[in-house]
Every structure is written in structure tokens, then in C-alpha cells.
PDB file of N, CA and C in Angstrom:
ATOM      1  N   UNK A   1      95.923 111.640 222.513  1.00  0.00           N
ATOM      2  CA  UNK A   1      96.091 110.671 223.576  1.00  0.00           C
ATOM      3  C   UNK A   1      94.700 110.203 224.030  1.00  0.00           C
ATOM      4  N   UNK A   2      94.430 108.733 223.985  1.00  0.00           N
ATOM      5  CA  UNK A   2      93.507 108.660 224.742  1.00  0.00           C
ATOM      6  C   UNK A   2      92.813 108.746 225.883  1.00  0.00           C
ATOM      7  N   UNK A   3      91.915 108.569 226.725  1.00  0.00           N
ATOM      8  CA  UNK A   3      91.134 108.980 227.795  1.00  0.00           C
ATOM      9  C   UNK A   3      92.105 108.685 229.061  1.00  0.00           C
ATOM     10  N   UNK A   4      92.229 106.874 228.397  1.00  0.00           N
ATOM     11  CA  UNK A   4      92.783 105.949 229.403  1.00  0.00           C
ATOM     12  C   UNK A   4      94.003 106.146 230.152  1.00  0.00           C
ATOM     13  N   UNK A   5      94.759 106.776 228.660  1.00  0.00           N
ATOM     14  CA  UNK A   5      96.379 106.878 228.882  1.00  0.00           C
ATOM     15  C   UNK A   5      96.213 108.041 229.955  1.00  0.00           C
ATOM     16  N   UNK A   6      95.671 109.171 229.597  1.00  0.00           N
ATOM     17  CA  UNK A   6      95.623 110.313 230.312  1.00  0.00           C
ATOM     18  C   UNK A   6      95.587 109.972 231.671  1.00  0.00           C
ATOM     19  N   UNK A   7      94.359 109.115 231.992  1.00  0.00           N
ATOM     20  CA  UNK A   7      94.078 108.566 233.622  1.00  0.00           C
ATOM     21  C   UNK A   7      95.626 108.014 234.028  1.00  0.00           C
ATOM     22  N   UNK A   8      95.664 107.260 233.369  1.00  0.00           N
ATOM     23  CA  UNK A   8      96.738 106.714 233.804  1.00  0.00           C
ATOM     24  C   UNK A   8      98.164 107.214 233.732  1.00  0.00           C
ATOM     25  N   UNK A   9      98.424 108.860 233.337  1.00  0.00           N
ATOM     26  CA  UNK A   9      99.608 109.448 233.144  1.00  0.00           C
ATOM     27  C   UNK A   9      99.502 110.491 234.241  1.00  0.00           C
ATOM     28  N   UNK A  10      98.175 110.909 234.550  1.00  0.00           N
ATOM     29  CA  UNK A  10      97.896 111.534 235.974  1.00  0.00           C
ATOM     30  C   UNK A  10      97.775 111.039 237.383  1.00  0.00           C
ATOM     31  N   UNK A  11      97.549 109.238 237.105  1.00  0.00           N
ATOM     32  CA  UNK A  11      98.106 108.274 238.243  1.00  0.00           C
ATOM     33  C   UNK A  11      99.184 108.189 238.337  1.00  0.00           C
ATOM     34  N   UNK A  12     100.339 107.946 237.186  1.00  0.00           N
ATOM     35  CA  UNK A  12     101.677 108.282 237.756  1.00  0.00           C
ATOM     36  C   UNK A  12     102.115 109.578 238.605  1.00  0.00           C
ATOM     37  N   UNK A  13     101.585 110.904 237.865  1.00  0.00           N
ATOM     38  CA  UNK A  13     101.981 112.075 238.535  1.00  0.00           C
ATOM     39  C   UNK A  13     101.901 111.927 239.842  1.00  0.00           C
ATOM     40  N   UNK A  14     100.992 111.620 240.326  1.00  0.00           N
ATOM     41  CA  UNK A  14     100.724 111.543 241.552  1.00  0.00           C
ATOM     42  C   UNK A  14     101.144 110.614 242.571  1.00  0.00           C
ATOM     43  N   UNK A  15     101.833 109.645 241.979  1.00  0.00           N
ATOM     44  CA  UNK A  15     102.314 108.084 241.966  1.00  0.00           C
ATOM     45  C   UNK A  15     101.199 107.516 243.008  1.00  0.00           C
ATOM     46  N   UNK A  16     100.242 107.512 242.355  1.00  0.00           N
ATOM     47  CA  UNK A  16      98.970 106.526 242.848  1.00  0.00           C
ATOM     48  C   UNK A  16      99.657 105.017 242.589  1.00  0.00           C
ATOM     49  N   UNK A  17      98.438 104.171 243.185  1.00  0.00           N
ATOM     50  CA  UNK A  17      98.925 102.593 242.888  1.00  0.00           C
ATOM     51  C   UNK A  17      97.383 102.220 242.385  1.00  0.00           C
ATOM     52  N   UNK A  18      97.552 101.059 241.689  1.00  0.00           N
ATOM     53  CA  UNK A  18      96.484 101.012 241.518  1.00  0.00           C
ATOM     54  C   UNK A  18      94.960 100.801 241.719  1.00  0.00           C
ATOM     55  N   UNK A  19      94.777 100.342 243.186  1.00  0.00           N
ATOM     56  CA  UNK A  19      93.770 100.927 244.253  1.00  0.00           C
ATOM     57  C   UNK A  19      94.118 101.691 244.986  1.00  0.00           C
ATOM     58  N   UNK A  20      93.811 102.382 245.370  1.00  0.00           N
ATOM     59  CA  UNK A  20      93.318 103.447 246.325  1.00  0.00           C
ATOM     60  C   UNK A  20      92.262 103.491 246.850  1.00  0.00           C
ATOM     61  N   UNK A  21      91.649 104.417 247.812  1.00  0.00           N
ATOM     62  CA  UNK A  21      90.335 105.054 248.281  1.00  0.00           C
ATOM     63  C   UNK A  21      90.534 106.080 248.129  1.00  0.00           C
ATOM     64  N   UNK A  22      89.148 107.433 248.327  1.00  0.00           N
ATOM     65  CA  UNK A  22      89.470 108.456 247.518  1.00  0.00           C
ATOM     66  C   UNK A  22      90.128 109.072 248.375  1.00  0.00           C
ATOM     67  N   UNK A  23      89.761 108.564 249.605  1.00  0.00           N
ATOM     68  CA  UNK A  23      90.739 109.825 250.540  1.00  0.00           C
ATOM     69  C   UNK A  23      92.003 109.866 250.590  1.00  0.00           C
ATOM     70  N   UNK A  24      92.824 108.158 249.993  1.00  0.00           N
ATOM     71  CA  UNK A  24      94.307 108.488 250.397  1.00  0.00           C
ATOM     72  C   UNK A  24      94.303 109.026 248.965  1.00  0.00           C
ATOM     73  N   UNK A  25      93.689 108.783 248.048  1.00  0.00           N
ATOM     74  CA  UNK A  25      93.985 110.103 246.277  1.00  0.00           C
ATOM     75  C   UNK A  25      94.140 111.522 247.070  1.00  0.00           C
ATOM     76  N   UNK A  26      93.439 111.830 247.578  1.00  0.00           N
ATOM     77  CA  UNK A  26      92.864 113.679 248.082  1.00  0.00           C
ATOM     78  C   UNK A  26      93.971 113.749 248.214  1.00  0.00           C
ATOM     79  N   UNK A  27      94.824 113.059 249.813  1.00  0.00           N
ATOM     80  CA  UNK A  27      95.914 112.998 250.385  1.00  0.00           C
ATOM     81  C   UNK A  27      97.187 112.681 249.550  1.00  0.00           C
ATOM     82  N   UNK A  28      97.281 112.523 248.873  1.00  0.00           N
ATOM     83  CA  UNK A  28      98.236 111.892 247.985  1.00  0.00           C
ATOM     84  C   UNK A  28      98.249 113.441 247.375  1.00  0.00           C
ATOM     85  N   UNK A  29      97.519 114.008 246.474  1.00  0.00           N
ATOM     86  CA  UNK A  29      97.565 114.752 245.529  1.00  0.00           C
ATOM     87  C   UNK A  29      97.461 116.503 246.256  1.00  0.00           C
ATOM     88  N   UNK A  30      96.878 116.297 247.700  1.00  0.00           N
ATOM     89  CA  UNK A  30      96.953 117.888 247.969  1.00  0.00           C
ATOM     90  C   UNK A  30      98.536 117.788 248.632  1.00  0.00           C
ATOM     91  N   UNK A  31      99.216 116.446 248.929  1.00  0.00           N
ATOM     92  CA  UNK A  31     100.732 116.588 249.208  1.00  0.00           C
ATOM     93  C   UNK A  31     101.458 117.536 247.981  1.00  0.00           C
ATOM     94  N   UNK A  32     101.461 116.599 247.233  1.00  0.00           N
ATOM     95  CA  UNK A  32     102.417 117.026 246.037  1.00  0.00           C
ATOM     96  C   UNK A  32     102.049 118.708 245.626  1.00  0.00           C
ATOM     97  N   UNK A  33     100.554 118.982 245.648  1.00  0.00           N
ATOM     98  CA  UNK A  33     100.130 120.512 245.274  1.00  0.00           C
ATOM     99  C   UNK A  33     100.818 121.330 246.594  1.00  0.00           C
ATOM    100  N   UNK A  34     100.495 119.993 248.062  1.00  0.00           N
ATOM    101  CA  UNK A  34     101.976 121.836 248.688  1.00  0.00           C
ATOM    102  C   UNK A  34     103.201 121.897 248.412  1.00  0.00           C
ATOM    103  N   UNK A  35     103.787 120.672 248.180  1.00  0.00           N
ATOM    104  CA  UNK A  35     104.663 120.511 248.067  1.00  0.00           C
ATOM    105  C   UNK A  35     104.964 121.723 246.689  1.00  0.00           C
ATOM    106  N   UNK A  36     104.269 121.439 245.904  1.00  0.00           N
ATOM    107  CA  UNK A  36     104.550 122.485 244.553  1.00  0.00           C
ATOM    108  C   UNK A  36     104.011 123.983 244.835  1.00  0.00           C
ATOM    109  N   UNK A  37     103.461 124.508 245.769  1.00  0.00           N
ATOM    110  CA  UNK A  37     103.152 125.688 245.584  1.00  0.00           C
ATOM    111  C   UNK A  37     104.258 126.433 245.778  1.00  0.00           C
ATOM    112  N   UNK A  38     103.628 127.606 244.652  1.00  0.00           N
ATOM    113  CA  UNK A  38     104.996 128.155 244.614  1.00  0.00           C
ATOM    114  C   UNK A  38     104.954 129.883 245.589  1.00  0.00           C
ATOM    115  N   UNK A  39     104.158 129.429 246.476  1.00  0.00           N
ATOM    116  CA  UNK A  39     104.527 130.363 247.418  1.00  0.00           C
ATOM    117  C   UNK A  39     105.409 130.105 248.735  1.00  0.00           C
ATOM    118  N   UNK A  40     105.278 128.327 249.073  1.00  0.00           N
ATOM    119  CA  UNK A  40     105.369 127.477 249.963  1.00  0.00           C
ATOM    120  C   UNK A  40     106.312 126.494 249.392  1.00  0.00           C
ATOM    121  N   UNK A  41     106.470 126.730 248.529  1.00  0.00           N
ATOM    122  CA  UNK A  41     107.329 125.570 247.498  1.00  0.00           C
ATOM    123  C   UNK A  41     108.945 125.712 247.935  1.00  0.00           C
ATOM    124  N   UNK A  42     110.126 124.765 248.151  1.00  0.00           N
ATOM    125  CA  UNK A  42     111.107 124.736 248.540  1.00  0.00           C
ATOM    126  C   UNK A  42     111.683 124.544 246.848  1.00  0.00           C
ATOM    127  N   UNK A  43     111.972 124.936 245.537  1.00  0.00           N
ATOM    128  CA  UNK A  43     112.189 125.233 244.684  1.00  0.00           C
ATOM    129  C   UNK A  43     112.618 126.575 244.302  1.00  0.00           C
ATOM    130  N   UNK A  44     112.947 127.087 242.828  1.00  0.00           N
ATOM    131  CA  UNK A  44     112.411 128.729 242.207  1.00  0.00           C
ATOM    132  C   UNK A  44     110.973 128.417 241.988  1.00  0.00           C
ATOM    133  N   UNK A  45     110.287 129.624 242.069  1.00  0.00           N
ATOM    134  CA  UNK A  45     108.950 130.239 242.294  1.00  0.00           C
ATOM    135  C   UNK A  45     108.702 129.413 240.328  1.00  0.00           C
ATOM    136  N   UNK A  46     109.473 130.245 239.574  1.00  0.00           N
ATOM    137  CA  UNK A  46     109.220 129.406 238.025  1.00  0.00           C
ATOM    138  C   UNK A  46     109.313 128.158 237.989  1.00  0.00           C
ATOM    139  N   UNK A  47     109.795 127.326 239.238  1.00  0.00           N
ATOM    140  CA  UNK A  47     110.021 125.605 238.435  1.00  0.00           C
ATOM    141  C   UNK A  47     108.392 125.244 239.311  1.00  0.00           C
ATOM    142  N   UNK A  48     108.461 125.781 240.172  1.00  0.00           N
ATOM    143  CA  UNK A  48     106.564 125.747 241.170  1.00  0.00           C
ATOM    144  C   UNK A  48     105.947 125.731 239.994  1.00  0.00           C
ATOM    145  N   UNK A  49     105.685 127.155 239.784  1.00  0.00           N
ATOM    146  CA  UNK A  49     104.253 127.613 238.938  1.00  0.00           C
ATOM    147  C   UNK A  49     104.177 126.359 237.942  1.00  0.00           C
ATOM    148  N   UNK A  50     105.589 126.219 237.306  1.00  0.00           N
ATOM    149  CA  UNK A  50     105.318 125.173 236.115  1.00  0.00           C
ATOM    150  C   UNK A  50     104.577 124.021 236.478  1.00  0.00           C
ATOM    151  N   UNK A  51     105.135 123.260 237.484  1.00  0.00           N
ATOM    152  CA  UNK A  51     104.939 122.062 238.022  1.00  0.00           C
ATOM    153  C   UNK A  51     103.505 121.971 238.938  1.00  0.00           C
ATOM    154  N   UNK A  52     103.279 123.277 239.239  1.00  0.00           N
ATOM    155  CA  UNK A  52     101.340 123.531 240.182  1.00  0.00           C
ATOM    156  C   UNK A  52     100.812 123.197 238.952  1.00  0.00           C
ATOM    157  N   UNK A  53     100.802 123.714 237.615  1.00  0.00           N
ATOM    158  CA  UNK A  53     100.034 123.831 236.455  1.00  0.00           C
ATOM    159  C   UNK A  53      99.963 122.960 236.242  1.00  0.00           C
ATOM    160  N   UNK A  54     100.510 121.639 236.189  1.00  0.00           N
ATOM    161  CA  UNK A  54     100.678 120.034 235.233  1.00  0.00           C
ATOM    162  C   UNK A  54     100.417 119.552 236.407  1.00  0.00           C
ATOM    163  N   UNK A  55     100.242 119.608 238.024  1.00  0.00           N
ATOM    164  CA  UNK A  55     100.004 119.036 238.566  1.00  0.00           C
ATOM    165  C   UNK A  55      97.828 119.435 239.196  1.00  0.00           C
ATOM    166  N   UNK A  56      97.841 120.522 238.516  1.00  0.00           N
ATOM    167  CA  UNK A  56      96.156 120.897 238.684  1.00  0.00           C
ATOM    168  C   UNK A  56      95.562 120.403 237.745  1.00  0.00           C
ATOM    169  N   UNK A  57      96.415 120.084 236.254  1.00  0.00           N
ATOM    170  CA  UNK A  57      95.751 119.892 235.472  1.00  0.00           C
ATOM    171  C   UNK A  57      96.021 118.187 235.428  1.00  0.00           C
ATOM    172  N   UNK A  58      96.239 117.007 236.140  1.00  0.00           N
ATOM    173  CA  UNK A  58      96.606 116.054 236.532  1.00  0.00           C
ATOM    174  C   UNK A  58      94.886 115.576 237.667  1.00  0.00           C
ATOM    175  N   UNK A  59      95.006 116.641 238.835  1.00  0.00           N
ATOM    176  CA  UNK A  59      94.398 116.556 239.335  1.00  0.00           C
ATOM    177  C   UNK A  59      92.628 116.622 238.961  1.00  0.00           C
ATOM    178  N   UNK A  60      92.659 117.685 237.915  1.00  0.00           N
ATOM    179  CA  UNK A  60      91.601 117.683 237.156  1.00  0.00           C
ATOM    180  C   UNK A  60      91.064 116.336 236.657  1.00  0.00           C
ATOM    181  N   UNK A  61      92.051 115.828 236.053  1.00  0.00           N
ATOM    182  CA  UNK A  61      92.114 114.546 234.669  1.00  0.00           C
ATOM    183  C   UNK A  61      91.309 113.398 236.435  1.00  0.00           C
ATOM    184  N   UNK A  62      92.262 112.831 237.387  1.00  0.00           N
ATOM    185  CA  UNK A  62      91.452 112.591 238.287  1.00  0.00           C
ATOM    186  C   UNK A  62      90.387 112.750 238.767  1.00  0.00           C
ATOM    187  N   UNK A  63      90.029 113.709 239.268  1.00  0.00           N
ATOM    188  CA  UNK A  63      88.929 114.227 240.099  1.00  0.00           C
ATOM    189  C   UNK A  63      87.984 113.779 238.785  1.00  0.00           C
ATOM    190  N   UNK A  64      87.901 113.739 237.512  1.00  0.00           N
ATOM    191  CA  UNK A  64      86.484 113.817 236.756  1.00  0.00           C
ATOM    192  C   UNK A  64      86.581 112.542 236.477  1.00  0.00           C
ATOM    193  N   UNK A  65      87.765 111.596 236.679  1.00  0.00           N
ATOM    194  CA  UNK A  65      87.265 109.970 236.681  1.00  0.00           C
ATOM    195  C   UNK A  65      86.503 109.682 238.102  1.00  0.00           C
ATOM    196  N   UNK A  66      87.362 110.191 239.163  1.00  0.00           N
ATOM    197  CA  UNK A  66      86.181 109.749 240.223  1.00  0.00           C
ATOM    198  C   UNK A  66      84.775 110.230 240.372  1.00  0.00           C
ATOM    199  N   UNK A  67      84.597 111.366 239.577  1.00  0.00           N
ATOM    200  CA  UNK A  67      83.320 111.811 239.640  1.00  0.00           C
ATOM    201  C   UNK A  67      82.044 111.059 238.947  1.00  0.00           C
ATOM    202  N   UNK A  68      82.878 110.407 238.077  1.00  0.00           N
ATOM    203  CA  UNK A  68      81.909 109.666 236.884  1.00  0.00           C
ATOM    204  C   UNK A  68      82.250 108.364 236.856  1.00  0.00           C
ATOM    205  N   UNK A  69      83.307 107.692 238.171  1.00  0.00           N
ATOM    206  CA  UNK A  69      83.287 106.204 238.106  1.00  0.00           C
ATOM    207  C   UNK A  69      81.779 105.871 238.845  1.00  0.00           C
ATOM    208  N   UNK A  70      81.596 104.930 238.542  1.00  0.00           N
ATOM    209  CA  UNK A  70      80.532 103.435 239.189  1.00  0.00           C
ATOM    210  C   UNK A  70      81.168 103.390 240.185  1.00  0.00           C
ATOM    211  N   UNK A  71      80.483 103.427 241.225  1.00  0.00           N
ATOM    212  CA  UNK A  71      80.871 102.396 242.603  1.00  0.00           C
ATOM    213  C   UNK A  71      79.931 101.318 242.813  1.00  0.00           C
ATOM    214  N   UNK A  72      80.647  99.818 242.827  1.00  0.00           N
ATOM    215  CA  UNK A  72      79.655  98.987 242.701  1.00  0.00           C
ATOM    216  C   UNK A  72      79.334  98.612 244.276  1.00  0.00           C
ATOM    217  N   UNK A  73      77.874  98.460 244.529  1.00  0.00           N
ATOM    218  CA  UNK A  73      77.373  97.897 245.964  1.00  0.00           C
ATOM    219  C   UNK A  73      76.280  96.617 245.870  1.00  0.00           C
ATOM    220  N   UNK A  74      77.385  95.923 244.340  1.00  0.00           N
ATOM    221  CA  UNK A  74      77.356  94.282 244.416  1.00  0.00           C
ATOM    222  C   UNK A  74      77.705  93.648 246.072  1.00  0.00           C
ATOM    223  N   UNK A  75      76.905  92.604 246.508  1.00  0.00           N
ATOM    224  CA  UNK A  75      77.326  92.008 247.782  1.00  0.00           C
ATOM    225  C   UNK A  75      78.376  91.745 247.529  1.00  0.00           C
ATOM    226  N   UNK A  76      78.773  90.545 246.703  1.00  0.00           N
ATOM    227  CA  UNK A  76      80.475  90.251 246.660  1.00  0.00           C
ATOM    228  C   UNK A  76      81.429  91.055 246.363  1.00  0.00           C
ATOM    229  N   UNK A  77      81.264  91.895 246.066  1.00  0.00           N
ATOM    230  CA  UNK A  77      82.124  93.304 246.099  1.00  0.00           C
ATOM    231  C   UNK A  77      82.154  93.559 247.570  1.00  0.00           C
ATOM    232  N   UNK A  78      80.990  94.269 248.079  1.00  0.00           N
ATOM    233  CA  UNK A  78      81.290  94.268 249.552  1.00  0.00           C
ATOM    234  C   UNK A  78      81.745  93.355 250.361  1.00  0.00           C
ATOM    235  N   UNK A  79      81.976  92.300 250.329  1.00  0.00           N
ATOM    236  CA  UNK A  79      82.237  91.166 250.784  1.00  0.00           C
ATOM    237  C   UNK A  79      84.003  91.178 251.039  1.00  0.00           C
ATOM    238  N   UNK A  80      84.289  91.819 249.846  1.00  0.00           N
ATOM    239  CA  UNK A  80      85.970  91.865 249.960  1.00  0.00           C
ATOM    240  C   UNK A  80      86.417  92.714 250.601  1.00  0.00           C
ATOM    241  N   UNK A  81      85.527  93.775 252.079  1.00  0.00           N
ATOM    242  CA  UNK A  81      86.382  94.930 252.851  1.00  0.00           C
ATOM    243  C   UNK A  81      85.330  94.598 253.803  1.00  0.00           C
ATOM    244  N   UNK A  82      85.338  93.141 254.110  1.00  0.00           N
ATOM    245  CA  UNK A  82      84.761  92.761 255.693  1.00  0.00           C
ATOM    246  C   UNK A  82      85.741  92.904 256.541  1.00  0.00           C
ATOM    247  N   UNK A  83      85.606  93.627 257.519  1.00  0.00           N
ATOM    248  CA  UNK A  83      86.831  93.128 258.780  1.00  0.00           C
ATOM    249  C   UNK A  83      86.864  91.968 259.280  1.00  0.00           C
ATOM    250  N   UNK A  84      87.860  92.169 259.606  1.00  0.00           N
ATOM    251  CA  UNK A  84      88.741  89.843 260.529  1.00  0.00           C
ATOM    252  C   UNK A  84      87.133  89.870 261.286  1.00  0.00           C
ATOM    253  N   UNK A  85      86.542  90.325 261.831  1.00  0.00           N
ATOM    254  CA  UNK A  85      85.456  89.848 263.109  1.00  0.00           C
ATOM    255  C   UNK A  85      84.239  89.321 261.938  1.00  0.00           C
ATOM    256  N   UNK A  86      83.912  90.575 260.668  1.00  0.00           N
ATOM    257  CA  UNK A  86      82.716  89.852 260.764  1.00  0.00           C
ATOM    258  C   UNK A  86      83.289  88.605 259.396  1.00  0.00           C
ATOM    259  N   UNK A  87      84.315  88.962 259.005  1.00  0.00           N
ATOM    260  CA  UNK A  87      84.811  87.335 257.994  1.00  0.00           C
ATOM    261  C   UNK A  87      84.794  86.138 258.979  1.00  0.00           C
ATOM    262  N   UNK A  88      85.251  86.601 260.080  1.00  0.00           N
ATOM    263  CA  UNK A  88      85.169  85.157 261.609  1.00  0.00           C
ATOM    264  C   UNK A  88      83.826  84.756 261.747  1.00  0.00           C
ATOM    265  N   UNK A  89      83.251  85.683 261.417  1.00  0.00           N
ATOM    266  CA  UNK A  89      81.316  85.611 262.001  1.00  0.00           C
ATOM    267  C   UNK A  89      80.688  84.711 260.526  1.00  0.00           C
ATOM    268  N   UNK A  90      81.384  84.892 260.156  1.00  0.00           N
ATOM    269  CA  UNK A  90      80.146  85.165 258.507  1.00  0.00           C
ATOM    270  C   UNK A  90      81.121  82.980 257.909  1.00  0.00           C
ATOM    271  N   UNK A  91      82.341  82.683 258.745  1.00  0.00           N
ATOM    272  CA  UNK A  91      82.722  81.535 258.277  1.00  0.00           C
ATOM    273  C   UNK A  91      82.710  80.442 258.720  1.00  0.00           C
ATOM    274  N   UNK A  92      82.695  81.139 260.541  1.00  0.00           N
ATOM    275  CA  UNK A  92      82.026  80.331 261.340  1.00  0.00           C
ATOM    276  C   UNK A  92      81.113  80.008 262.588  1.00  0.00           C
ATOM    277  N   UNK A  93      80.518  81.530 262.373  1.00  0.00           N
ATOM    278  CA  UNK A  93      79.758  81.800 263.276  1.00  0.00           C
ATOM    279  C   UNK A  93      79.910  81.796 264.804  1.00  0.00           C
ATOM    280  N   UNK A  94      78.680  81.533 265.267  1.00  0.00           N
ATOM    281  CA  UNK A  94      78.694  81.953 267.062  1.00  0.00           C
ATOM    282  C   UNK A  94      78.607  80.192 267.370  1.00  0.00           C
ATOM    283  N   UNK A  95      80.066  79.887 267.046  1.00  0.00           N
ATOM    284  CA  UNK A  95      80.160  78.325 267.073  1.00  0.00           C
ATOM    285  C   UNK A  95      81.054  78.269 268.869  1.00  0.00           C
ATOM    286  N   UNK A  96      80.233  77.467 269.481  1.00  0.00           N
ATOM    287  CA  UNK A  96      81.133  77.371 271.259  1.00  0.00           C
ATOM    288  C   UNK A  96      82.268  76.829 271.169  1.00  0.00           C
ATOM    289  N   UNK A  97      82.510  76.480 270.091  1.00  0.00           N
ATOM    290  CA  UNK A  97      84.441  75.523 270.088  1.00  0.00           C
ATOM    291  C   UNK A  97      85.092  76.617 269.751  1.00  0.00           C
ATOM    292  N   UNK A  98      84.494  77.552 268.707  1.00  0.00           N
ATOM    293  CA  UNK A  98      85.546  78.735 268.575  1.00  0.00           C
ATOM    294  C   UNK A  98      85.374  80.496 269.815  1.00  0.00           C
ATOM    295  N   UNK A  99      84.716  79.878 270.290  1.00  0.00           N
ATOM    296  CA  UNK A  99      84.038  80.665 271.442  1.00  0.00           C
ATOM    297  C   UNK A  99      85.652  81.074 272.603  1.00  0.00           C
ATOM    298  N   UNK A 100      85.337  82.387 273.433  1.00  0.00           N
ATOM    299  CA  UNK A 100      86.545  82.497 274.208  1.00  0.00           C
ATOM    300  C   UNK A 100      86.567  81.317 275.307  1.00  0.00           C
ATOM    301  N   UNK A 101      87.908  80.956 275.256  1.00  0.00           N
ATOM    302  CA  UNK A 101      88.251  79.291 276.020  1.00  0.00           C
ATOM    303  C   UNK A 101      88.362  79.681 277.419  1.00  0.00           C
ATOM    304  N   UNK A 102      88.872  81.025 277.883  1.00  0.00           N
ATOM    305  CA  UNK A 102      88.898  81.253 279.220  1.00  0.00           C
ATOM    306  C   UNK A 102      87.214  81.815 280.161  1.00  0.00           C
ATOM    307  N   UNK A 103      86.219  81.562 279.458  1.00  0.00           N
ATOM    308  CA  UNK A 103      85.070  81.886 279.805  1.00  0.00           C
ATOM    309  C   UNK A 103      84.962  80.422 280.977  1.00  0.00           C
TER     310      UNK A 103
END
């Protein structure tokens, strides 16, 4: 199997989408690991263990793409997770027509 498929067969496990940030991944994936532990696990203890194992080794296959992706800190990259204020600032500035009207 290739690299890709793998990434992408451990994004299903986890039912990632296809962005994320890493924290809702963490969150996403330490759910399903309580959910599967099989001490804590609402299952048999054997359908846990099985399912902790394919789900650590899932998590693995993850964790070493984010470790070794690029994060790009291209401007126009950053550009696409401006908040509403500074996209308002940055399109039309400290213009007095768009200024607060009850001043």
C-alpha cells in the first residue's frame, strides 16, 4: 500500500475531514482511543484491545505526517485565516463612511 493511501485510510479511521488543525486531529483521535480503551471501553475487553491496536497504529501513520508536513507561512496563505475585523481593515480600512454611525 502506498504512503498516501495509508494517510488517507488512517483519516478515515478517525473520520477526519479533510482540513483540520492539529488540535481538533489530537481531539478527534484521543476520543476514539477512550472510547476504545479497553479498560474504559463500553465493549468486550477483546473487541477494545483489537480496535486500541489499529487505532494506535492509525494514530502513528498520522502523527508522522504531521510531524514531517510543511507548514507554509506564505502571506497569501496567511491571508486565508484573517478574522472579519482585520479582512474589514485590510479592504477598507479606517475609512469615516464605514466608521461607527452612532459616534
Amino acid at each position: 500500500m502506498k504512503k498516501s493511501e495509508k494517510i488517507i485510510q488512517a483519516k478515515e479511521t478517525f473520520g477526519l475531514k479533510e482540513s483540520e488543525t492539529i488540535r481538533e486531529i489530537r481531539r478527534k483521535i484521543n476520543s476514539f482511543l477512550k472510547e476504545w480503551h479497553p479498560d474504559t471501553g463500553k465493549h468486550s475487553a477483546e473487541e477494545c484491545k483489537e480496535k486500541s491496536i489499529h487505532l494506535i497504529a492509525a494514530k502513528e501513520i498520522i502523527m508522522n505526517y504531521l510531524d514531517n508536513y510543511k507548514i507554509s507561512f506564505k502571506e497569501d496563505e496567511i491571508e486565508k485565516y484573517k478574522s472579519p475585523e482585520e479582512f474589514w481593515m485590510s479592504r477598507f480600512g479606517d475609512d469615516h463612511i464605514w466608521s461607527d454611525l452612532e459616534k
